[in-house]
C-alpha atoms as a PDB file:
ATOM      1  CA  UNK A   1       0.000   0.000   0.000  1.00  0.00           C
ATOM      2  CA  UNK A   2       1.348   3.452  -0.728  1.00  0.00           C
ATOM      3  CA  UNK A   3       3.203   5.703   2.089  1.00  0.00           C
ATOM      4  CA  UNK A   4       4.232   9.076   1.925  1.00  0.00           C
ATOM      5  CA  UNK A   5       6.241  10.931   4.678  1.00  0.00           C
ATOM      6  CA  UNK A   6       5.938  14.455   5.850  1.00  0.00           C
ATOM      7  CA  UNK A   7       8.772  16.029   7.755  1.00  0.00           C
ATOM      8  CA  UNK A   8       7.467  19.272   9.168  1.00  0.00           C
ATOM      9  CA  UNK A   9      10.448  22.118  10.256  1.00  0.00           C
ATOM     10  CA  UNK A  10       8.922  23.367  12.954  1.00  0.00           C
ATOM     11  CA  UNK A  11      10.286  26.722  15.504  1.00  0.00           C
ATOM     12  CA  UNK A  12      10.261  24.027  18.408  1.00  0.00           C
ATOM     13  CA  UNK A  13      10.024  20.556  17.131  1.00  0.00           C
ATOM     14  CA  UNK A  14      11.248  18.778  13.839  1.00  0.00           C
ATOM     15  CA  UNK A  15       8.305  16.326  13.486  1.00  0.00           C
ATOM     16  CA  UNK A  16       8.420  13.260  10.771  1.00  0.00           C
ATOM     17  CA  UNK A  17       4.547  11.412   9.963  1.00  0.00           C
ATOM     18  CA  UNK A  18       4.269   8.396   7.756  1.00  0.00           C
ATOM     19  CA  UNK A  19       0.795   8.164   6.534  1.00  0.00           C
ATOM     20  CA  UNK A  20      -0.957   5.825   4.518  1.00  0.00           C
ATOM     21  CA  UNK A  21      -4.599   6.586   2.742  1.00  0.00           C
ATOM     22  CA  UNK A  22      -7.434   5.568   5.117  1.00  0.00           C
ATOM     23  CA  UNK A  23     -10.353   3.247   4.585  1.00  0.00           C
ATOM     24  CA  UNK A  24     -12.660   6.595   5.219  1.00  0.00           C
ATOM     25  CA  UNK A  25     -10.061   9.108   5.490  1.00  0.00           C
ATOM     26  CA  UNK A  26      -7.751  10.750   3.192  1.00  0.00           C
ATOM     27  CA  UNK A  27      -4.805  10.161   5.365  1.00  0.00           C
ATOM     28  CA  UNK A  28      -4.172   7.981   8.457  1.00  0.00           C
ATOM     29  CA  UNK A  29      -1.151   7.400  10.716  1.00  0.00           C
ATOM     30  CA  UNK A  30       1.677   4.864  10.100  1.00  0.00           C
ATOM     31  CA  UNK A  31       4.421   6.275  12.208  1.00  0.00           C
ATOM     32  CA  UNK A  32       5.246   9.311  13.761  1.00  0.00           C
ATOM     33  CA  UNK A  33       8.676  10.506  15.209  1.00  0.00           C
ATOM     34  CA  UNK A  34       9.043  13.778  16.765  1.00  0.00           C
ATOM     35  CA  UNK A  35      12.628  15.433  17.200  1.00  0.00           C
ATOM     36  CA  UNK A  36      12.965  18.487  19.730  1.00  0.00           C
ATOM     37  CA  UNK A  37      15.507  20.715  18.327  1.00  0.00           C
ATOM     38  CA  UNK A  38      13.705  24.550  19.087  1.00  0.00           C
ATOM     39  CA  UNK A  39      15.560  26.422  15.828  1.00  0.00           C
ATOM     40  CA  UNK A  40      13.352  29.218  16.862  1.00  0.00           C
ATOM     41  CA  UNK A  41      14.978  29.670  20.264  1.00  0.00           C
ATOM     42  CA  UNK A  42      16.061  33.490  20.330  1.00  0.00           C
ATOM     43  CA  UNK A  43      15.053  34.681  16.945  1.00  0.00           C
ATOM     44  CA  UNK A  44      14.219  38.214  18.543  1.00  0.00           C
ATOM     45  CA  UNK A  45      16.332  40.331  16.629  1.00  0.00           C
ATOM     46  CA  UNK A  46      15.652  42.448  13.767  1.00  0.00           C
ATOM     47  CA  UNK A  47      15.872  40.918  11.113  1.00  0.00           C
ATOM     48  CA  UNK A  48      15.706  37.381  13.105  1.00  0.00           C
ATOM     49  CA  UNK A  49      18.679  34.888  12.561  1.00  0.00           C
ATOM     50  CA  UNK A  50      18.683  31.310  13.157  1.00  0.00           C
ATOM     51  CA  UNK A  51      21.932  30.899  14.506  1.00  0.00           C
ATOM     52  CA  UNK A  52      24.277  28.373  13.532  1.00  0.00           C
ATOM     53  CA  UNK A  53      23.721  25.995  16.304  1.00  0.00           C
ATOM     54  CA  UNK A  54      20.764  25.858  15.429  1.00  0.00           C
ATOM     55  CA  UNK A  55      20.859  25.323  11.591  1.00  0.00           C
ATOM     56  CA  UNK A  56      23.506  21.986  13.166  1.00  0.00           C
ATOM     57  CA  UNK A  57      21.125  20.362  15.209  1.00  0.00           C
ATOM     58  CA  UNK A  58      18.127  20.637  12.468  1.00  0.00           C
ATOM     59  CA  UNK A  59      19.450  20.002   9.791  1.00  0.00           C
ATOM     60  CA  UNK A  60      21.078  16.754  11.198  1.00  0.00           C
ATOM     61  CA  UNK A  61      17.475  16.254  12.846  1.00  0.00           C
ATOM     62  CA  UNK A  62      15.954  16.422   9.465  1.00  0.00           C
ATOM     63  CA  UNK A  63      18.634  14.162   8.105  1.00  0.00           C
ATOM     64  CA  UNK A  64      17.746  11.527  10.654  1.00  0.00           C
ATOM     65  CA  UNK A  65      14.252  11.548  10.124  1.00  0.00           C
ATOM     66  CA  UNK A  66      14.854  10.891   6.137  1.00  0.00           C
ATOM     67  CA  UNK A  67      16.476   7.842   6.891  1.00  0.00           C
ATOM     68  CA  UNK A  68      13.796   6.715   9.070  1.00  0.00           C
ATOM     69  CA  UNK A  69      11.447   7.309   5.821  1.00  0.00           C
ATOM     70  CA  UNK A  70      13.467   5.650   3.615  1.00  0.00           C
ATOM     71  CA  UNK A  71      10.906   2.971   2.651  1.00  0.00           C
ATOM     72  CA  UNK A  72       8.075   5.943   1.843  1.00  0.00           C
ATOM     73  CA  UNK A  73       6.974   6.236  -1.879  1.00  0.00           C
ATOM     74  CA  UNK A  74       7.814   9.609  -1.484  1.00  0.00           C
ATOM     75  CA  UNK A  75       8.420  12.789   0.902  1.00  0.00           C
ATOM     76  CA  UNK A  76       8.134  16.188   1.743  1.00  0.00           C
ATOM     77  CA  UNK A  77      10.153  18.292   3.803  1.00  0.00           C
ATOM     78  CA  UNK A  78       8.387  21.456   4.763  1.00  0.00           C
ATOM     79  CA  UNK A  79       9.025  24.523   7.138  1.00  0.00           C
ATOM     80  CA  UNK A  80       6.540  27.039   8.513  1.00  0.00           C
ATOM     81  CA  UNK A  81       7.674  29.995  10.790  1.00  0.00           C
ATOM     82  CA  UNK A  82      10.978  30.013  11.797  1.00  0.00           C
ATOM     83  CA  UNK A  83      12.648  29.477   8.670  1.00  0.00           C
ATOM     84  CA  UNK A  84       9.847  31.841   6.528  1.00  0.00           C
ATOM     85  CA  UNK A  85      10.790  34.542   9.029  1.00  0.00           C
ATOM     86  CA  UNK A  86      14.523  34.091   9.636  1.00  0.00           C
ATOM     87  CA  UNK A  87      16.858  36.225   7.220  1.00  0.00           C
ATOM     88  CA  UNK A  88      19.209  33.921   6.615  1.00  0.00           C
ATOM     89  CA  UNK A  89      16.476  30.766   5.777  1.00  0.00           C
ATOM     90  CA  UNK A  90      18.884  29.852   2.061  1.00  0.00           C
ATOM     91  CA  UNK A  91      21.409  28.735   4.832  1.00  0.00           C
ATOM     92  CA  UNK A  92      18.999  26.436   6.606  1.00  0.00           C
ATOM     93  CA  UNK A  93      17.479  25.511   3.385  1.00  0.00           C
ATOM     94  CA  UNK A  94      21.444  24.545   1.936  1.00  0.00           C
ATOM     95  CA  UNK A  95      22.441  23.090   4.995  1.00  0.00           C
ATOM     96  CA  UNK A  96      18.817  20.736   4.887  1.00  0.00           C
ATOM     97  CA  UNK A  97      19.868  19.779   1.312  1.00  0.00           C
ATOM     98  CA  UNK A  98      23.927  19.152   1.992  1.00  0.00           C
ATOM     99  CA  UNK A  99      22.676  16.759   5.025  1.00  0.00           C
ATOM    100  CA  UNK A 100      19.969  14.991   3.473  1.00  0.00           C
ATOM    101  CA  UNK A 101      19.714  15.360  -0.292  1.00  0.00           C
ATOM    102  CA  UNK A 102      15.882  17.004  -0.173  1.00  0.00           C
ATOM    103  CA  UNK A 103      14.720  19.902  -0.919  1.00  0.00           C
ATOM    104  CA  UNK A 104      13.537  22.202   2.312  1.00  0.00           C
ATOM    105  CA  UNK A 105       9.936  23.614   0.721  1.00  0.00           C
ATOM    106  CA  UNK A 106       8.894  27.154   2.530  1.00  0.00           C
ATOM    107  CA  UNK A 107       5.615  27.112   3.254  1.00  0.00           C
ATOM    108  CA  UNK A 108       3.897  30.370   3.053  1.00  0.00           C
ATOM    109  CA  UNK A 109       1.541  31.891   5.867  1.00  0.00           C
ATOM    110  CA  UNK A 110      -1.587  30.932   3.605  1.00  0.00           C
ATOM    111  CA  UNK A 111      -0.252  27.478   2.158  1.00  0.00           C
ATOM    112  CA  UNK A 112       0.177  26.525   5.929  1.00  0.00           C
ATOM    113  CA  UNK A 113      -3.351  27.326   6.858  1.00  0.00           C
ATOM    114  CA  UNK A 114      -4.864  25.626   3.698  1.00  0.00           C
ATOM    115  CA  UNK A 115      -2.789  22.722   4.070  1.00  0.00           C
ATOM    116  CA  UNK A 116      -4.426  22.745   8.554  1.00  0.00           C
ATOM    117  CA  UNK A 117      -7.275  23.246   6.748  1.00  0.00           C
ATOM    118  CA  UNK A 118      -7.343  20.175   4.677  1.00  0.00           C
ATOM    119  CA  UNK A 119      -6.274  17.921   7.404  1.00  0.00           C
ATOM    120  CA  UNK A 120      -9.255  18.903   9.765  1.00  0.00           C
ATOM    121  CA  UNK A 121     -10.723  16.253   7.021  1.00  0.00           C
ATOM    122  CA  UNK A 122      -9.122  13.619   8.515  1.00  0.00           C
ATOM    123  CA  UNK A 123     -10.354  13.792  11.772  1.00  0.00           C
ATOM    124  CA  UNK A 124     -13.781  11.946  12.336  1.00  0.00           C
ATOM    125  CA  UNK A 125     -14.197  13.203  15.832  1.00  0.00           C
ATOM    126  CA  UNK A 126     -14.262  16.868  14.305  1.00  0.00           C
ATOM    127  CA  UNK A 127     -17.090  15.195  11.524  1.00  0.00           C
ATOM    128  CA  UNK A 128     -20.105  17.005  13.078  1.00  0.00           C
ATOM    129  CA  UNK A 129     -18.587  21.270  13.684  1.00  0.00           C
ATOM    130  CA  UNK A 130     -19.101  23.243  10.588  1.00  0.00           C
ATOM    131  CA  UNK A 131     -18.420  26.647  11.822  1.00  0.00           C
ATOM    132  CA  UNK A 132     -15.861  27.371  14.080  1.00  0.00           C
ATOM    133  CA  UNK A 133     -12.256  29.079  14.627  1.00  0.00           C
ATOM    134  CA  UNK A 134      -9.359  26.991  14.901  1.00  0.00           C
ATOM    135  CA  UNK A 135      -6.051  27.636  16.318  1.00  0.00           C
ATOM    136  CA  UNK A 136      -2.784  26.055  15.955  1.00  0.00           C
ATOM    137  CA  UNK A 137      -0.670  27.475  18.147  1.00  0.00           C
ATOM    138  CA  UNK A 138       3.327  26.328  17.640  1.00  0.00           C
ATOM    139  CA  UNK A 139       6.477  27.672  18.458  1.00  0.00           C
ATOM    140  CA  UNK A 140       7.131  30.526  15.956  1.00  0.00           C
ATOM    141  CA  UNK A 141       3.356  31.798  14.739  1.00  0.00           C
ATOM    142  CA  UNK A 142      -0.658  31.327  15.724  1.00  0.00           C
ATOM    143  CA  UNK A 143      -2.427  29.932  12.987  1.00  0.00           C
ATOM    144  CA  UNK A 144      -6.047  31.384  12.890  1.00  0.00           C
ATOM    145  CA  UNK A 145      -8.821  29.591  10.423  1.00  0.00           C
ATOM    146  CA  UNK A 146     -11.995  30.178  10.457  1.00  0.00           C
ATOM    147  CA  UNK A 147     -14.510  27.760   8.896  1.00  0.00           C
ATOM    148  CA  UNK A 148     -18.371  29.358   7.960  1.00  0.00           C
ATOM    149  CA  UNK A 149     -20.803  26.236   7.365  1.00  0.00           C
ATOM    150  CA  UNK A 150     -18.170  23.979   6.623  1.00  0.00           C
ATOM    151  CA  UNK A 151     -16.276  26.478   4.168  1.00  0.00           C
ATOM    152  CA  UNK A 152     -13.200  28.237   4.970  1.00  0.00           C
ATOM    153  CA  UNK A 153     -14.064  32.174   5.169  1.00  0.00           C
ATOM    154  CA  UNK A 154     -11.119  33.863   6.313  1.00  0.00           C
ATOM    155  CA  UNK A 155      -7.118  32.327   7.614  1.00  0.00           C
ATOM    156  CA  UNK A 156      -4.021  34.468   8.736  1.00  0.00           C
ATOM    157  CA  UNK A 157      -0.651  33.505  10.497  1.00  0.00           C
ATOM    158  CA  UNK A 158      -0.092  35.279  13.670  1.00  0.00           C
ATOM    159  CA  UNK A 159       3.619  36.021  15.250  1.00  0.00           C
ATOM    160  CA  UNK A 160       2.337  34.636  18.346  1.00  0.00           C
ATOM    161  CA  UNK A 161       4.337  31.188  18.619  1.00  0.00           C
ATOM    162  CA  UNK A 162       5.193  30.371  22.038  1.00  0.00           C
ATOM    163  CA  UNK A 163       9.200  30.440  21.611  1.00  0.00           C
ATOM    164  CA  UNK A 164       8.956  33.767  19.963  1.00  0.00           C
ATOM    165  CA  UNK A 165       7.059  34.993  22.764  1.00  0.00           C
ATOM    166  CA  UNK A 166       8.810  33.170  25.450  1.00  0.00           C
ATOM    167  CA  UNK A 167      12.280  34.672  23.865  1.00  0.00           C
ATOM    168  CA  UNK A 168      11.138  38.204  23.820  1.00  0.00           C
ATOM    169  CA  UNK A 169       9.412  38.389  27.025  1.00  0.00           C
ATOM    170  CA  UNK A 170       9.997  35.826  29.774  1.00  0.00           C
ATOM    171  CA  UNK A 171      13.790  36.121  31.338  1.00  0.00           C
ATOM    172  CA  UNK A 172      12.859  33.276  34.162  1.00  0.00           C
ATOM    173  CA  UNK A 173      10.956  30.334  33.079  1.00  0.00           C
ATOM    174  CA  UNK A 174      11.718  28.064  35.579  1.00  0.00           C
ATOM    175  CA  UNK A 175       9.350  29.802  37.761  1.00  0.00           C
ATOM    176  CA  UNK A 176       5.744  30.449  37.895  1.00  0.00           C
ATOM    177  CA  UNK A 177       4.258  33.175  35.553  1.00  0.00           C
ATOM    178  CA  UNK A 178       3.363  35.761  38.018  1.00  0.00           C
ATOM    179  CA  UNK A 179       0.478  38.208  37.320  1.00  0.00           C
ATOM    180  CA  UNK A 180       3.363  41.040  35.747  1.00  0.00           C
ATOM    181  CA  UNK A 181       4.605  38.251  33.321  1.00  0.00           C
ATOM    182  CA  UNK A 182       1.503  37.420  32.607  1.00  0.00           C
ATOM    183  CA  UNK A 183       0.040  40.819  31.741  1.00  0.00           C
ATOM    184  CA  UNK A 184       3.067  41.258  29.509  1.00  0.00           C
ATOM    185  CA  UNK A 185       2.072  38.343  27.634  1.00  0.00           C
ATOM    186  CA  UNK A 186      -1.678  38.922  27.551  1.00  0.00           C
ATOM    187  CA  UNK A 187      -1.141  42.718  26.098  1.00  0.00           C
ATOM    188  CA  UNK A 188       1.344  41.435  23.740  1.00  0.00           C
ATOM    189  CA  UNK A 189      -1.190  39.553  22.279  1.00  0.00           C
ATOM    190  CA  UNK A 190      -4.087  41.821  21.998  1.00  0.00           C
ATOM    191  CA  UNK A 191      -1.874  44.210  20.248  1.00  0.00           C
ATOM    192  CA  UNK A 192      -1.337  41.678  17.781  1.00  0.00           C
ATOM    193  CA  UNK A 193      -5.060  40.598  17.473  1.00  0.00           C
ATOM    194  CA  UNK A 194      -6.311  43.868  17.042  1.00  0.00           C
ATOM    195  CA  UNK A 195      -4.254  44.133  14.041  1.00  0.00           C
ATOM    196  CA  UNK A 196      -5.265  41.416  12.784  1.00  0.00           C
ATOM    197  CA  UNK A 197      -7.853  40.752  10.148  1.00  0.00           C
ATOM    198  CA  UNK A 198     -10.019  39.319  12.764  1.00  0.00           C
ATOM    199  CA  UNK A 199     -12.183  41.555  14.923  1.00  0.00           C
ATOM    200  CA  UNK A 200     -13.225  41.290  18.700  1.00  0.00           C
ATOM    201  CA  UNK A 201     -15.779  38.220  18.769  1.00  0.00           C
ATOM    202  CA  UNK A 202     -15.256  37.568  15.166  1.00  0.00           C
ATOM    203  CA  UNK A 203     -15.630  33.617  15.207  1.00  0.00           C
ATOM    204  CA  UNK A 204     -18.263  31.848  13.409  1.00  0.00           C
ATOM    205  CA  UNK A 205     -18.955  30.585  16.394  1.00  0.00           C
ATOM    206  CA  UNK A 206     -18.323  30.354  20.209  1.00  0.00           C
ATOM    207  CA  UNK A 207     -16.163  26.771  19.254  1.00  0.00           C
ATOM    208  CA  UNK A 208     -12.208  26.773  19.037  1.00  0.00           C
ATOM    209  CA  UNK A 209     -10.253  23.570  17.444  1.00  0.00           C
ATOM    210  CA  UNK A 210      -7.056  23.677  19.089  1.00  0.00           C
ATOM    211  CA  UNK A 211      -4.249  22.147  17.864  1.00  0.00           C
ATOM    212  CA  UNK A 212      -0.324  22.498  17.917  1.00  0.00           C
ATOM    213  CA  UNK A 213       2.264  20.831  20.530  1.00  0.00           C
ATOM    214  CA  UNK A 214       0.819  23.105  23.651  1.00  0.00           C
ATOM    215  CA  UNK A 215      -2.454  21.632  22.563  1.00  0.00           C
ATOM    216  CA  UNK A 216      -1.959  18.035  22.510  1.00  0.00           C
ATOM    217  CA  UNK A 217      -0.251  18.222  25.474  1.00  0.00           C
ATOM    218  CA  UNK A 218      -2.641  19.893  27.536  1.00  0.00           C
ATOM    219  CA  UNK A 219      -5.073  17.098  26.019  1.00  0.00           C
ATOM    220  CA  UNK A 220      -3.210  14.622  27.125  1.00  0.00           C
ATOM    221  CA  UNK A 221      -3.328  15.924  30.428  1.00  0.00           C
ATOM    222  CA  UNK A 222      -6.813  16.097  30.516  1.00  0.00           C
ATOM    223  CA  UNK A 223      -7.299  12.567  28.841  1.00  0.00           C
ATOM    224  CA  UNK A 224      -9.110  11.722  32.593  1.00  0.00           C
ATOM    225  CA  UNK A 225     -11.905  14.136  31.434  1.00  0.00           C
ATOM    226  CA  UNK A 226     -14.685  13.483  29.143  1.00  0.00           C
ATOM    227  CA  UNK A 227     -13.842  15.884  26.656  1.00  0.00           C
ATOM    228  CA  UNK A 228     -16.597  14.679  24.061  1.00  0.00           C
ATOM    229  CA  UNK A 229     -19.184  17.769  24.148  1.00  0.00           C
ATOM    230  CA  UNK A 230     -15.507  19.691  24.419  1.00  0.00           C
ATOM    231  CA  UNK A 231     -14.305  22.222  27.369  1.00  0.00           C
ATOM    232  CA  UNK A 232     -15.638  24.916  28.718  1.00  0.00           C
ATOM    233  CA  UNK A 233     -13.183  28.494  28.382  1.00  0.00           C
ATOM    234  CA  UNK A 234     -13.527  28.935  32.224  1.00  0.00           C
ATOM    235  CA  UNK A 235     -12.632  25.615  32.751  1.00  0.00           C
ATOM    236  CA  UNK A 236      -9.585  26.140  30.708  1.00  0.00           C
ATOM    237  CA  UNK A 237      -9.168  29.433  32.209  1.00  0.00           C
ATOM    238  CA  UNK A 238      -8.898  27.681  35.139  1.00  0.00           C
ATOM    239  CA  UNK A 239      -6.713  24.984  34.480  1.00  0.00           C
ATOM    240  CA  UNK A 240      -4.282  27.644  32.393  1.00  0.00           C
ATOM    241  CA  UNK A 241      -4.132  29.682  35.581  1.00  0.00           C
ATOM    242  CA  UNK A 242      -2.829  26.758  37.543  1.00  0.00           C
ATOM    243  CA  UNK A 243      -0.365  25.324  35.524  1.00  0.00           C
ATOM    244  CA  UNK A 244       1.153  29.580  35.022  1.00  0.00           C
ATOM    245  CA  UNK A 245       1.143  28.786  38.866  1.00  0.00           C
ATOM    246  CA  UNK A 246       3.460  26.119  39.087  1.00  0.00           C
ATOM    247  CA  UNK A 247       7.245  25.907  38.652  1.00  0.00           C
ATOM    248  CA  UNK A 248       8.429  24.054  35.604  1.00  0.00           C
ATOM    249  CA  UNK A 249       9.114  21.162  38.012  1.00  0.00           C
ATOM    250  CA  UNK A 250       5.888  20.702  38.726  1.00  0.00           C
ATOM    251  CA  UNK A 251       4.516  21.249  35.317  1.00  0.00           C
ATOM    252  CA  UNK A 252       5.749  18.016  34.177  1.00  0.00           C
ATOM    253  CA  UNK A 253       4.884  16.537  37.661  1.00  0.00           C
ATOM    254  CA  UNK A 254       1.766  17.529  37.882  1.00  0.00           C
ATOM    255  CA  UNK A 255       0.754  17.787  34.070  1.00  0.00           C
ATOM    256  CA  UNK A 256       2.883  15.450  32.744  1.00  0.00           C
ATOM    257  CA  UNK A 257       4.253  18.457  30.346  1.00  0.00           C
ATOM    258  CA  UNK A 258       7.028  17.233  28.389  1.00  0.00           C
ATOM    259  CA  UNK A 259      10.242  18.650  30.262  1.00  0.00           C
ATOM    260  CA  UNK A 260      11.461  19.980  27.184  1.00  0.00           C
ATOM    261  CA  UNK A 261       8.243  21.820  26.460  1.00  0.00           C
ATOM    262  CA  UNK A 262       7.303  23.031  30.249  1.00  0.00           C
ATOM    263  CA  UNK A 263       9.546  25.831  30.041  1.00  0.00           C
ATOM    264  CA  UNK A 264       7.055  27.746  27.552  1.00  0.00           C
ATOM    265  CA  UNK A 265       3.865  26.208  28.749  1.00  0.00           C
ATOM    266  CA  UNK A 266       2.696  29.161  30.668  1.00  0.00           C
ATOM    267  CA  UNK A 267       3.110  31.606  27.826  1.00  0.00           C
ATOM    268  CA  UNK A 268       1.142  28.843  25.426  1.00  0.00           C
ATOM    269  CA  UNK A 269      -1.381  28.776  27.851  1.00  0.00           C
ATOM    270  CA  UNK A 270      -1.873  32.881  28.200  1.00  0.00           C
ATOM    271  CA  UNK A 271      -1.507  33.306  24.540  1.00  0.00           C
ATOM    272  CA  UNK A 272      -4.578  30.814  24.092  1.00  0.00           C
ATOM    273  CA  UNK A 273      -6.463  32.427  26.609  1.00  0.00           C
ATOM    274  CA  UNK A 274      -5.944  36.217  25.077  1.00  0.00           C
ATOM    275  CA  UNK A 275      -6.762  34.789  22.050  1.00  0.00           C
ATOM    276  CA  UNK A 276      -9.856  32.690  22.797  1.00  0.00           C
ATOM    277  CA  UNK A 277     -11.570  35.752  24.238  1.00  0.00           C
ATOM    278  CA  UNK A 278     -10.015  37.871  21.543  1.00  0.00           C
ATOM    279  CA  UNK A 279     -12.161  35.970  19.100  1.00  0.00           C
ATOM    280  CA  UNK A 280     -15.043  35.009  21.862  1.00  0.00           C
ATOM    281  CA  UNK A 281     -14.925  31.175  21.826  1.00  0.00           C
ATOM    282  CA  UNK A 282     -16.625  29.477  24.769  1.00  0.00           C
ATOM    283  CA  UNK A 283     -16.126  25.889  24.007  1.00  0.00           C
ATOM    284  CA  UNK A 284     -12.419  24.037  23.159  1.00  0.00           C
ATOM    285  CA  UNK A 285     -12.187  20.904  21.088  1.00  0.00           C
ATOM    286  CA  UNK A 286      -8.501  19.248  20.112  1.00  0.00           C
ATOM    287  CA  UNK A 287      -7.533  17.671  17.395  1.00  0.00           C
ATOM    288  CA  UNK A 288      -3.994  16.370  16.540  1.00  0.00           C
ATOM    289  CA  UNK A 289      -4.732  16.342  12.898  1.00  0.00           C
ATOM    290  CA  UNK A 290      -2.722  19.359  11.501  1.00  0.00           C
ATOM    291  CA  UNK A 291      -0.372  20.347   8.373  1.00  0.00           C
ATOM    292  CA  UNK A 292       1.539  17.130   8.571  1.00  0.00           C
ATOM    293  CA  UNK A 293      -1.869  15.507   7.639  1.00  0.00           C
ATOM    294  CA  UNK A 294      -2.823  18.330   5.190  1.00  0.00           C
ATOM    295  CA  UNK A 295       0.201  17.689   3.436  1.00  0.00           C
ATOM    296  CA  UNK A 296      -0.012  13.753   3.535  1.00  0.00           C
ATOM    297  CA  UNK A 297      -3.710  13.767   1.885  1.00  0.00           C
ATOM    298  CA  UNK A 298      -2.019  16.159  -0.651  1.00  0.00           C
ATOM    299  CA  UNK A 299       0.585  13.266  -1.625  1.00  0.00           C
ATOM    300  CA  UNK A 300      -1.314  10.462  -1.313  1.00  0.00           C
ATOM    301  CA  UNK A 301      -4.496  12.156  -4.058  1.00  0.00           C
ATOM    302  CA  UNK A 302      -2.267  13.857  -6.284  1.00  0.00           C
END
C-alpha cells in the first residue's frame, strides 16, 4: 500500500509522519517521530537569525528523520515559521539539502493554513462542527482559520508562537508566571489581534479547534476528562491559571508536560487564553490532525 512521509520544520520541534490513505479518510497514521531541536529559540532580533547551532542540530534532525522514511513512496520536507521569518532561511534551506539530499519547501503563511485546513478532514471526531475558529498554536506563529458552514471564510498567520514569545518576554521560566509576566504576555497579544484581520468576537462561532504541541499536550493531560461535548473556556481558564502557577518542576509533575516543552507552557497557555476571548470562543475541542496531515492527503491524491 502506498506511504508518503511528511517532515514538518517546525520553531520548536522537527516532526516526521508516515501516513498511509485511510479506509474513510484521506490520510491515516503509520508512524510518527518527533525530534525536539527549538531552531526558533532566540530569533528576537531584527531581522531574526537562526543561529548556527541551530541550523547543526536541524538540519542533522531532518537528516535523521529521512532515513527513518526511507521505505516511503515519497516525501516532503516542509518549514513554517521560523525558517519563513529568519533572514538567513537559504542557509537552513542549503544546509537541509547538503545533510539529506531534499529539498527544504517554505511554506507560506496561507499554504500553511490551507494545508491545517485540509487535514481537519481527517479527523472523524471533528465530523459534526461546521463553523468554528481553529487555532494552531506552535512555536514561531498562531495559525487562525476560520470555517463558515463547513467552508473556509477567512485564515491568517499570527507572530504569536510560544518560543517567539517566550524569547522576547519571559527572562525566568523556571518559575511560575506571576500576574506582571503574565500581563506582559496577555497585552502582547491583543496588540497583535487587534491588528489582525479578525475583529473582537469575530468567530463563526463560540467553538475553538485547538491544535499544535501546547495543545496536545494539555489534552493529554486532561485525557481523565470526558472531553466529548468539548471544554468549557472557564474551565480552561482555570486549568491555564494553575499550571502559570506552578514551577516548571511541577509542570511536568503535575501535568505530565514534556520537560522539554514546560519551560514555555505558561506563555502557550496565556496566549490561548488572550486569544480565545479575543475571538469570543466558549467551548475548546482538540484535534492532533494538523499540516503534517494536510500535506499527507495532498501526496497520497495527487
Amino acid at each position: 500500500m502506498k506511504s508518503v512521509g511528511v517532515i514538518d520544520v517546525g520553531s520548536n520541534t522537527i516532526k516526521l509522519l508516515i501516513a498511509k490513505p485511510g479506509k474513510t479518510l484521506p490520510a491515516e497514521k503509520v508512524t510518527f517521530v518527533v525530534e525536539e531541536t527549538r531552531i526558533g529559540e532566540g530569533m528576537t532580533g531584527h531581522p531574526p537569525v537562526i543561529d548556527k547551532e541551530a541550523i547543526a542540530r536541524g538540519s542533522a534532525a531532518i537528516a535523521r528523520l529521512v532515513k527513518a522514511a526511507a521505505d516511503c513512496d515519497s516525501l516532503c520536507i516542509v518549514a513554517t515559521s521560523a525558517v519563513r521569518d529568519a533572514s538567513n532561511k537559504q542557509e537552513f534551506v542549503n544546509a537541509v539539502e547538503k545533510a539529506c539530499g531534499h529539498e527544504l519547501r517554505i511554506l507560506s503563511g496561507d499554504e500553511e493554513a490551507a494545508f491545517i485546513g485540509e487535514a481537519l478532514k481527517c479527523d472523524p471526531a471533528l465530523s459534526h462542527l461546521d463553523s468554528f475558529s481553529l487555532l494552531d498554536l506552535g512555536g514561531g506563529s498562531l495559525e487562525c482559520i476560520q470555517f463558515l458552514n463547513g467552508r473556509l471564510r477567512d485564515a491568517q498567520s499570527l507572530q504569536l508562537g510560544s518560543v517567539r514569545l517566550a524569547s522576547m518576554l519571559i527572562a525566568n521560566r523556571e518559575v511560575p508566571l506571576d500576574s506582571s509576566n503574565r500581563a506582559k504576555i496577555t497585552n502582547y497579544v491583543k496588540e497583535c489581534w487587534l491588528a489582525s484581520k479578525f475583529p473582537a468576537n469575530s468567530s463563526p462561532s463560540e467553538v475553538a479547534v485547538l491544535t499544535g504541541g501546547a495543545a496536545k499536550h494539555l489534552a493529554e493531560a486532561l485525557s481523565g476528562k470526558k472531553l466529548d461535548g468539548g471544554l468549557h473556556f472557564k474551565e480552561f481558564r482555570k486549568i491555564a491559571h494553575h499550571i502559570c502557577d506552578l514551577p516548571l518542576n511541577e509542570r511536568v509533575k503535575k501535568y505530565g508536560i514534556p520537560a522539554s516543552r514546560a519551560d514555555i507552557f505558561p506563555t502557550a497557555m496565556a496566549t490561548l487564553e488572550a486569544s480565545l476571548k479575543h475571538l469570543g470562543c466558549e467551548r475548546l475541542y482538540f484535534t492532533e490532525f494538523n499540516l503534517r496531515f494536510g500535506v499527507a492527503a495532498k501526496l497520497l491524491h495527487s
